[in-house]
N, C-alpha and C. Protein backbone atom coordinates (compact mmCIF):
# COMPACT_ATOMS: atom_id res chain seq x y z
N UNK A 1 -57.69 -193.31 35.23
CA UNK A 1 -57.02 -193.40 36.52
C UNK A 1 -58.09 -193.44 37.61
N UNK A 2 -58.22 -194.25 38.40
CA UNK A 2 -58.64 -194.57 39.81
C UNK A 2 -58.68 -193.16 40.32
N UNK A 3 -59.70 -193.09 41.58
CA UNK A 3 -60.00 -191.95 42.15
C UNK A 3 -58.50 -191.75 43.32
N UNK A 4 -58.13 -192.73 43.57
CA UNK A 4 -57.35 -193.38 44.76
C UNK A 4 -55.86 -192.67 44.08
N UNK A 5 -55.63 -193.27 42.58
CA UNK A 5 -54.54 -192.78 42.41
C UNK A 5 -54.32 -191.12 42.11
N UNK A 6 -55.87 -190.79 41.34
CA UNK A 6 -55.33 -189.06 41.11
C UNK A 6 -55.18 -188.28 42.69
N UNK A 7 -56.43 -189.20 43.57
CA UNK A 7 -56.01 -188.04 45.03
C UNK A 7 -54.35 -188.52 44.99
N UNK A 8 -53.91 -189.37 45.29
CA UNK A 8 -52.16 -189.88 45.14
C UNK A 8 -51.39 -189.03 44.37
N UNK A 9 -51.65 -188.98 43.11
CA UNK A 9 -50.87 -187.79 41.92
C UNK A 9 -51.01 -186.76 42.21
N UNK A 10 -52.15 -186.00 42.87
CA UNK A 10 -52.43 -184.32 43.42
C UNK A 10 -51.48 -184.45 44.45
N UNK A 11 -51.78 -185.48 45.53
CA UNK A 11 -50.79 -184.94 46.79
C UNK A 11 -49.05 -185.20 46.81
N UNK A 12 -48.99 -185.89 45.80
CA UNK A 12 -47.50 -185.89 45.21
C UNK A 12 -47.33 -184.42 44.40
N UNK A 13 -48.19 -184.21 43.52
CA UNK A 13 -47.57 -183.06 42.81
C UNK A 13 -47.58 -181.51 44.04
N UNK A 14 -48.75 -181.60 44.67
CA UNK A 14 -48.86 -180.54 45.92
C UNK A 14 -47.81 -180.59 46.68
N UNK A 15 -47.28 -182.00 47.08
CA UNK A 15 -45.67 -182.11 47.94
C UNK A 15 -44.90 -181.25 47.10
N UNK A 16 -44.54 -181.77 45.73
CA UNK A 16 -43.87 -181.03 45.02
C UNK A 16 -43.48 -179.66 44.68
N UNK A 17 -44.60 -179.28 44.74
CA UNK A 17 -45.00 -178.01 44.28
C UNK A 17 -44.75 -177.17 45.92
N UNK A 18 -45.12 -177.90 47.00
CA UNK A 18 -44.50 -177.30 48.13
C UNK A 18 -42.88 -177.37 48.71
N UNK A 19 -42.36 -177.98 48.08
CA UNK A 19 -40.84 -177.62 48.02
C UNK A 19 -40.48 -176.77 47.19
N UNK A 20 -40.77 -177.00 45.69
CA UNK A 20 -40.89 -175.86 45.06
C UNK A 20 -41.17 -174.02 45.41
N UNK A 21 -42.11 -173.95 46.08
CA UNK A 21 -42.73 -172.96 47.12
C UNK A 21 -41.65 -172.69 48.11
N UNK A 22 -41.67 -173.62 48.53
CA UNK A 22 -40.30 -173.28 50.03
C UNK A 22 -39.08 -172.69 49.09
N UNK A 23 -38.55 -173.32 48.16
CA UNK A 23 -37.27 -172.79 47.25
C UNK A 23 -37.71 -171.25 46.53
N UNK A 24 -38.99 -170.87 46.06
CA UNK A 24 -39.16 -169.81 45.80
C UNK A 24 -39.70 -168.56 46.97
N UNK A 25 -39.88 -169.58 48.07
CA UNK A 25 -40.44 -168.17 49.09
C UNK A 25 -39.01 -167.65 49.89
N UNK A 26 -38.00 -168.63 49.96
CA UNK A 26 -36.83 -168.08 50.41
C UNK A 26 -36.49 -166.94 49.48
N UNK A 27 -36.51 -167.22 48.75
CA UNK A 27 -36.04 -166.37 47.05
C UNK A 27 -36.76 -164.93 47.82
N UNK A 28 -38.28 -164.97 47.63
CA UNK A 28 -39.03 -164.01 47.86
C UNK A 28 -38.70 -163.68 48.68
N UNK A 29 -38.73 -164.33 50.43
CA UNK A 29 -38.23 -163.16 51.45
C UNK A 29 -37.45 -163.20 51.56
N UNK A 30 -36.49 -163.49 51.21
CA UNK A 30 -34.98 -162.85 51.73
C UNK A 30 -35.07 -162.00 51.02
N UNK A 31 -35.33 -161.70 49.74
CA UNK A 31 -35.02 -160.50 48.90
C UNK A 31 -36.00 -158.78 49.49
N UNK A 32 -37.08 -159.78 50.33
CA UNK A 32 -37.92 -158.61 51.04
C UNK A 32 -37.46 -158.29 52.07
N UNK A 33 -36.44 -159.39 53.05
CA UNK A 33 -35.39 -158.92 54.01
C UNK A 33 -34.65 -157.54 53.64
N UNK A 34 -33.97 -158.30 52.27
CA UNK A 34 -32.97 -156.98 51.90
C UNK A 34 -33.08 -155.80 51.69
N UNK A 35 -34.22 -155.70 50.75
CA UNK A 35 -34.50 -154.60 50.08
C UNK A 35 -35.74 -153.94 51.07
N UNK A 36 -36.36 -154.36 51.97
CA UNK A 36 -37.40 -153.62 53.06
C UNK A 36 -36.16 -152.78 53.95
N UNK A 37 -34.81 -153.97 54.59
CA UNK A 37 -34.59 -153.66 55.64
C UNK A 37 -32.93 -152.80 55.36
N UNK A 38 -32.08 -153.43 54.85
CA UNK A 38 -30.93 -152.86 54.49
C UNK A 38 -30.93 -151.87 53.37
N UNK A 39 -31.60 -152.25 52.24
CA UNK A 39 -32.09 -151.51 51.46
C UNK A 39 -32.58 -149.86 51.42
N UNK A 40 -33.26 -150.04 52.84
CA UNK A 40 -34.41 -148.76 52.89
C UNK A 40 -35.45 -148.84 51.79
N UNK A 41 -36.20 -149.59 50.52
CA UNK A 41 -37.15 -149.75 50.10
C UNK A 41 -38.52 -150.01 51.11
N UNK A 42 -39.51 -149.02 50.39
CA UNK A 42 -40.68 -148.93 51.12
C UNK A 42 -40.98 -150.54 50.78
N UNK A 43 -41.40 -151.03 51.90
CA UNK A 43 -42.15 -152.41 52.26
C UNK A 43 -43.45 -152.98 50.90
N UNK A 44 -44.01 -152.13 50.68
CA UNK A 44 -44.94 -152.43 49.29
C UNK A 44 -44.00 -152.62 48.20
N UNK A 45 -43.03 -152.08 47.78
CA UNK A 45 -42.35 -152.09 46.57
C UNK A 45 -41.45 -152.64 46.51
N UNK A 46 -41.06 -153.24 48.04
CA UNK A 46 -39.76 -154.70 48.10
C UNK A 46 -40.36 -155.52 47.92
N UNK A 47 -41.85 -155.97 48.75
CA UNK A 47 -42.77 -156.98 48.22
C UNK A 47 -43.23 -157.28 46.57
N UNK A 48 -43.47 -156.22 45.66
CA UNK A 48 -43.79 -156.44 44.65
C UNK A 48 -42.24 -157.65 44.20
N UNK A 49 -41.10 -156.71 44.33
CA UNK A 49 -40.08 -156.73 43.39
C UNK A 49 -39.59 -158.14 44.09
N UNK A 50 -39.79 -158.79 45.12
CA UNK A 50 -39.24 -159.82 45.84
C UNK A 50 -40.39 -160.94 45.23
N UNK A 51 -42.07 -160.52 44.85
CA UNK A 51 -42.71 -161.87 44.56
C UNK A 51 -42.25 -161.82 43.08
N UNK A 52 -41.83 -160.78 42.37
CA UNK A 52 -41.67 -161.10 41.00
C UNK A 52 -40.11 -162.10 40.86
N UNK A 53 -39.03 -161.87 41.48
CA UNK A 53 -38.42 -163.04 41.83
C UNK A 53 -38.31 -163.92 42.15
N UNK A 54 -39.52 -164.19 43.18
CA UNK A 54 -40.04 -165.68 43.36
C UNK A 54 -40.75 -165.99 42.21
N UNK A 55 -41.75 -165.34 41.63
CA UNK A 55 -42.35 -166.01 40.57
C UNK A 55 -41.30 -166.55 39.38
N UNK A 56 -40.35 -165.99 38.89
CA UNK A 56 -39.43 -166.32 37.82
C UNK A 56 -38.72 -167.73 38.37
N UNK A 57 -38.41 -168.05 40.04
CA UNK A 57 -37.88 -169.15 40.53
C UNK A 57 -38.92 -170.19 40.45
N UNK A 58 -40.11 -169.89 40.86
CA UNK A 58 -41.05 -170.38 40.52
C UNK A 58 -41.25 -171.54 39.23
N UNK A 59 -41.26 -170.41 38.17
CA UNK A 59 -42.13 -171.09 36.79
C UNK A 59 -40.98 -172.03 36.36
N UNK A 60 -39.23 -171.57 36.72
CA UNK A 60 -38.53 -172.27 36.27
C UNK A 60 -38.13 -173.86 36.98
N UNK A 61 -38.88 -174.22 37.70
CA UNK A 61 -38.25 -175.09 38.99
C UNK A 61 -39.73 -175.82 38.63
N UNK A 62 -40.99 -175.47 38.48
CA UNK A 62 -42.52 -175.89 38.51
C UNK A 62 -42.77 -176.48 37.26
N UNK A 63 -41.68 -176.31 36.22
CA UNK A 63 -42.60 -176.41 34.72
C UNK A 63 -41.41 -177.73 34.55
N UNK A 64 -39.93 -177.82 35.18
CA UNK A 64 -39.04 -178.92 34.63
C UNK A 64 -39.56 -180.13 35.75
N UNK A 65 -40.03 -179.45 37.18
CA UNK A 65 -40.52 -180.96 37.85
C UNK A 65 -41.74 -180.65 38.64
N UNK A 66 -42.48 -179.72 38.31
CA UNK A 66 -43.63 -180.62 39.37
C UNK A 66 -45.08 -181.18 38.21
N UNK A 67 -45.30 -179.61 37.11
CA UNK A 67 -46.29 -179.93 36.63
C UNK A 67 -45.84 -181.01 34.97
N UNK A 68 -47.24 -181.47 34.33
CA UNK A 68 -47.15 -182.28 33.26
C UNK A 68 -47.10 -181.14 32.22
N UNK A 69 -47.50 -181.68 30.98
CA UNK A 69 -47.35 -181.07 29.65
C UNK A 69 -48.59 -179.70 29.92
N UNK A 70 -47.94 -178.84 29.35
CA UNK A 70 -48.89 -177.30 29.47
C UNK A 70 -49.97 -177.72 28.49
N UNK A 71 -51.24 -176.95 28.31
CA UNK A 71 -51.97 -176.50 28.04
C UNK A 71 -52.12 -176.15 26.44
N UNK A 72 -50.63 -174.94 26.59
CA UNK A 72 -50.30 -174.45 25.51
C UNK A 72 -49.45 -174.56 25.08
N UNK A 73 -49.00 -174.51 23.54
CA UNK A 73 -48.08 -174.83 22.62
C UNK A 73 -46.74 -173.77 22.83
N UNK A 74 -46.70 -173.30 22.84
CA UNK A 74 -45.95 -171.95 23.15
C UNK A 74 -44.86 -171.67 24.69
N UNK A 75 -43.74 -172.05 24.64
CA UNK A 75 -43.17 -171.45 26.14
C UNK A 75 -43.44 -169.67 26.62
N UNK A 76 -43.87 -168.85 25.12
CA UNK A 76 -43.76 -167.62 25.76
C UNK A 76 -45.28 -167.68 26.02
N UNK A 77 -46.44 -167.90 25.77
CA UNK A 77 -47.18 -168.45 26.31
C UNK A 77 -47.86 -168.77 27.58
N UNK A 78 -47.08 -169.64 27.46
CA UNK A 78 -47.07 -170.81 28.78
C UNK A 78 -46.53 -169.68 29.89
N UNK A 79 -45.67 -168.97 29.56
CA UNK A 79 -44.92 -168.45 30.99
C UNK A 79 -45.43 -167.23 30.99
N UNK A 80 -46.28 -166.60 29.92
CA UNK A 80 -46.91 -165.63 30.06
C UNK A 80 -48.54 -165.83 31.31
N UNK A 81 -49.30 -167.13 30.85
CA UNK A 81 -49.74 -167.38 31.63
C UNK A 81 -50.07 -167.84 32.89
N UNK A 82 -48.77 -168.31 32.91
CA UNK A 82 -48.31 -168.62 34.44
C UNK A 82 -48.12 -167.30 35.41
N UNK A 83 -47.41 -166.02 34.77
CA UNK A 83 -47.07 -164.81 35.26
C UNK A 83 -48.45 -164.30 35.75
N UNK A 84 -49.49 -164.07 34.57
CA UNK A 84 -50.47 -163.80 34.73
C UNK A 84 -51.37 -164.63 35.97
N UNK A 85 -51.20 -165.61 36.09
CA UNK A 85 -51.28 -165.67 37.52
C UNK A 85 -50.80 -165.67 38.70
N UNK A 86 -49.54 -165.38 38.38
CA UNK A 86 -49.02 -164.81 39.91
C UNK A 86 -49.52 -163.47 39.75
N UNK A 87 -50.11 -163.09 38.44
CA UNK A 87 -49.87 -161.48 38.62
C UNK A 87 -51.14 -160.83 39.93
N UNK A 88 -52.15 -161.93 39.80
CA UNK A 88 -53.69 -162.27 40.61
C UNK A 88 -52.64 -162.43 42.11
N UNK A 89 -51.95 -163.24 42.05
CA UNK A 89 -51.05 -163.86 43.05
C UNK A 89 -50.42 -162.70 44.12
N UNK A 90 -50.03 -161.94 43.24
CA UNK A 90 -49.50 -160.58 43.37
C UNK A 90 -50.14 -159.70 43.60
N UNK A 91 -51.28 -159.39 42.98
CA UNK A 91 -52.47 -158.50 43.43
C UNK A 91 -52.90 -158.90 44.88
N UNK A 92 -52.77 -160.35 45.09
CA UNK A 92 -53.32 -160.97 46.55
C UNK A 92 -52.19 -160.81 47.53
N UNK A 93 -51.20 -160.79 47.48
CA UNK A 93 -49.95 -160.56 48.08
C UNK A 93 -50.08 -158.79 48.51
N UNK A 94 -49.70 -157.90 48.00
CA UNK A 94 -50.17 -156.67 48.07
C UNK A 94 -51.46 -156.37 49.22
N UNK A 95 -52.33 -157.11 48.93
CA UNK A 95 -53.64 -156.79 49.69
C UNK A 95 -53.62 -157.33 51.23
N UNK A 96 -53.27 -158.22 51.17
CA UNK A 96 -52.79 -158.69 52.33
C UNK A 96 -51.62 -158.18 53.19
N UNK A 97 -50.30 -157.93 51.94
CA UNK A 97 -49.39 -156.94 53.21
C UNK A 97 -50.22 -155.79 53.64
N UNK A 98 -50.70 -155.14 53.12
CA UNK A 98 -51.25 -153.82 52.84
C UNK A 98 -52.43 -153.79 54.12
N UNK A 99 -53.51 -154.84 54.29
CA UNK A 99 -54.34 -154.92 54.95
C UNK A 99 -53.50 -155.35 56.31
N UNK A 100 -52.51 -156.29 56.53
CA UNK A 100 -52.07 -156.52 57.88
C UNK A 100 -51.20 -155.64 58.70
N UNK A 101 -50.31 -154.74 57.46
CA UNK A 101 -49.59 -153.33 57.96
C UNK A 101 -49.90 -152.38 58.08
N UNK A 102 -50.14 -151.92 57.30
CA UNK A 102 -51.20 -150.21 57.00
C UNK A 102 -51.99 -150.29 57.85
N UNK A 103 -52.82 -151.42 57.89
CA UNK A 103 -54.84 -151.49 58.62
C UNK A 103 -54.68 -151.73 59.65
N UNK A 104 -53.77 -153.15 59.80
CA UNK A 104 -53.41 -153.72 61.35
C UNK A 104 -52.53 -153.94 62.03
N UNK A 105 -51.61 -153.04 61.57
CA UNK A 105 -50.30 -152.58 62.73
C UNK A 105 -48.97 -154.09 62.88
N UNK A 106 -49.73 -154.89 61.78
CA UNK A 106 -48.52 -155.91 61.84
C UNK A 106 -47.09 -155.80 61.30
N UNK A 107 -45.94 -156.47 61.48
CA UNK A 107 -45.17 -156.26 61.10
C UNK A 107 -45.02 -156.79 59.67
N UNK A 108 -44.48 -156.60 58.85
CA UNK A 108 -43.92 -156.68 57.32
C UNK A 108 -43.69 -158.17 57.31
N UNK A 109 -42.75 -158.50 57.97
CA UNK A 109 -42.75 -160.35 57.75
C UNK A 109 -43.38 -160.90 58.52
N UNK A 110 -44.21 -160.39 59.89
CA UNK A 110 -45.42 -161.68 59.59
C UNK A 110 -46.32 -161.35 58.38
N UNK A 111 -46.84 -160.28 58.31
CA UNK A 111 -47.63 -160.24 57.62
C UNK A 111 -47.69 -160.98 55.75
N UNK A 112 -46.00 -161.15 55.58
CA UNK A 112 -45.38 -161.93 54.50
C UNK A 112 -45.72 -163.17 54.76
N UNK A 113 -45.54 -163.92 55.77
CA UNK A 113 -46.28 -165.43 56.40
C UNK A 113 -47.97 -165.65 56.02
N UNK A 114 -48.41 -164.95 56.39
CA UNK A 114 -49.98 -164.74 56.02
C UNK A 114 -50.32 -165.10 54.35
N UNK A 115 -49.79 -163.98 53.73
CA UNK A 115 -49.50 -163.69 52.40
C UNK A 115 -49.32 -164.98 51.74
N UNK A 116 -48.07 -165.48 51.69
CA UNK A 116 -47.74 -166.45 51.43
C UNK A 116 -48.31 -167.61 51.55
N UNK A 117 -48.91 -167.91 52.86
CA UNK A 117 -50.02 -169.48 52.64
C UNK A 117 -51.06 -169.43 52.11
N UNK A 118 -51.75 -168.20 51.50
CA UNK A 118 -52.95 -167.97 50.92
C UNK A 118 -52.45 -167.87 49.36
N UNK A 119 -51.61 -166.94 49.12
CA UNK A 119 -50.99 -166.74 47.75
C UNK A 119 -50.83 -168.33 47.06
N UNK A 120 -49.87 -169.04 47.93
CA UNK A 120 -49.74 -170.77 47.43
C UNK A 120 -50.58 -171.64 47.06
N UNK A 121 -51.90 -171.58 47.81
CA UNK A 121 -53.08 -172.16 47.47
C UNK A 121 -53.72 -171.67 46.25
N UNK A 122 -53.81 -170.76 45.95
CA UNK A 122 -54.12 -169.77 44.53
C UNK A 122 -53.07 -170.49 43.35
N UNK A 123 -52.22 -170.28 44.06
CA UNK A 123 -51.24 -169.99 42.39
C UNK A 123 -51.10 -171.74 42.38
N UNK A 124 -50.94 -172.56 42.90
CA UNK A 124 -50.92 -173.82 42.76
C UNK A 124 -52.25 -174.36 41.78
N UNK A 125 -53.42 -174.44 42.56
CA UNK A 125 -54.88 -175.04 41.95
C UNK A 125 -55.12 -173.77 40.70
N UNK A 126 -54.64 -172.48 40.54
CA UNK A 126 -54.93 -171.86 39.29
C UNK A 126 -53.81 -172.46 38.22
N UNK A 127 -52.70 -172.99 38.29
CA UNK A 127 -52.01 -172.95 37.36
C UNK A 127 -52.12 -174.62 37.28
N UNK A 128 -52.07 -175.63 37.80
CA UNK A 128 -52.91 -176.80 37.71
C UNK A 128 -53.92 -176.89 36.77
N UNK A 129 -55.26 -176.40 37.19
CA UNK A 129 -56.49 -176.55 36.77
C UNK A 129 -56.13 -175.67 35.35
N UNK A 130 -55.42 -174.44 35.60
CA UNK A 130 -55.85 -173.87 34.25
C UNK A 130 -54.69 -174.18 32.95
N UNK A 131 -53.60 -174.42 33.60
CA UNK A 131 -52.22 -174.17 32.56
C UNK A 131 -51.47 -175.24 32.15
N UNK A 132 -51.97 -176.27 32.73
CA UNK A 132 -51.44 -177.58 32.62
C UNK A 132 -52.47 -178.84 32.99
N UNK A 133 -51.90 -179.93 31.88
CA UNK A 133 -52.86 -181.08 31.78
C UNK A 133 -52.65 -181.86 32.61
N UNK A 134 -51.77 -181.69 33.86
CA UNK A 134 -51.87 -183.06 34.76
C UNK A 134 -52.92 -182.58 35.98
């Protein structure tokens, strides 16, 4: 493939993968809406439990249309390693609410905005490059 067409195939699958994203970050914050605000859940532990719901919307929406054939032979596998990088994903999510609330007096959903455009860039080019052959 031409240099012309893979930049073409990345920024198609990156479109992709950013609707994808938009369909799983609703997932994620609204569920950090709920459970931060109606809920009464402490803000760290709605975040965990809200990206692990995005991640499950995630792998299921990412693996039927954005990415090609996995890596590995195995779906438990495959979705084990995909988890495993949100789990990095998640570790980065955490650090960031944690550093913009706790440290710097921001509020919970911006600081989810932040989170989120850094987290996407991660979990996209790690599960690309590492988990799948396209």
């Amino acid at each position: 493939m031409a240099d012309k067409e893979k930049y073409r195939a990345l920024a198609v699958q990156l479109l992709k993968y950013g609707v994808v994203g938009g369909v799983s970050f609703i997932v994620d914050y609204g569920t950090l809406w709920l459970l931060a605000g109606p809920a009464g859940l402490h803000h760290l532990l709605a975040a965990a439990i809200a990206f692990i719901l995005g991640l499950t919307c995630n792998y299921l929406i990412s693996t039927a249309w954005v990415f090609g054939e996995s890596r590995l032979r195995s779906t438990a596998a495959e979705f084990s390693a995909f988890a495993l990088i949100g789990v990095v994903g998640l570790g980065l999510n955490e650090l960031i609410m944690w550093l913009c609330v706790d440290e710097g007096g921001q509020h919970y959903m911006i600081a989810k905005l932040v989170s989120t455009a850094i987290v996407f860039f991660w979990n996209f080019f790690a599960r690309r490059f590492l988990l799948f052959k396209s």
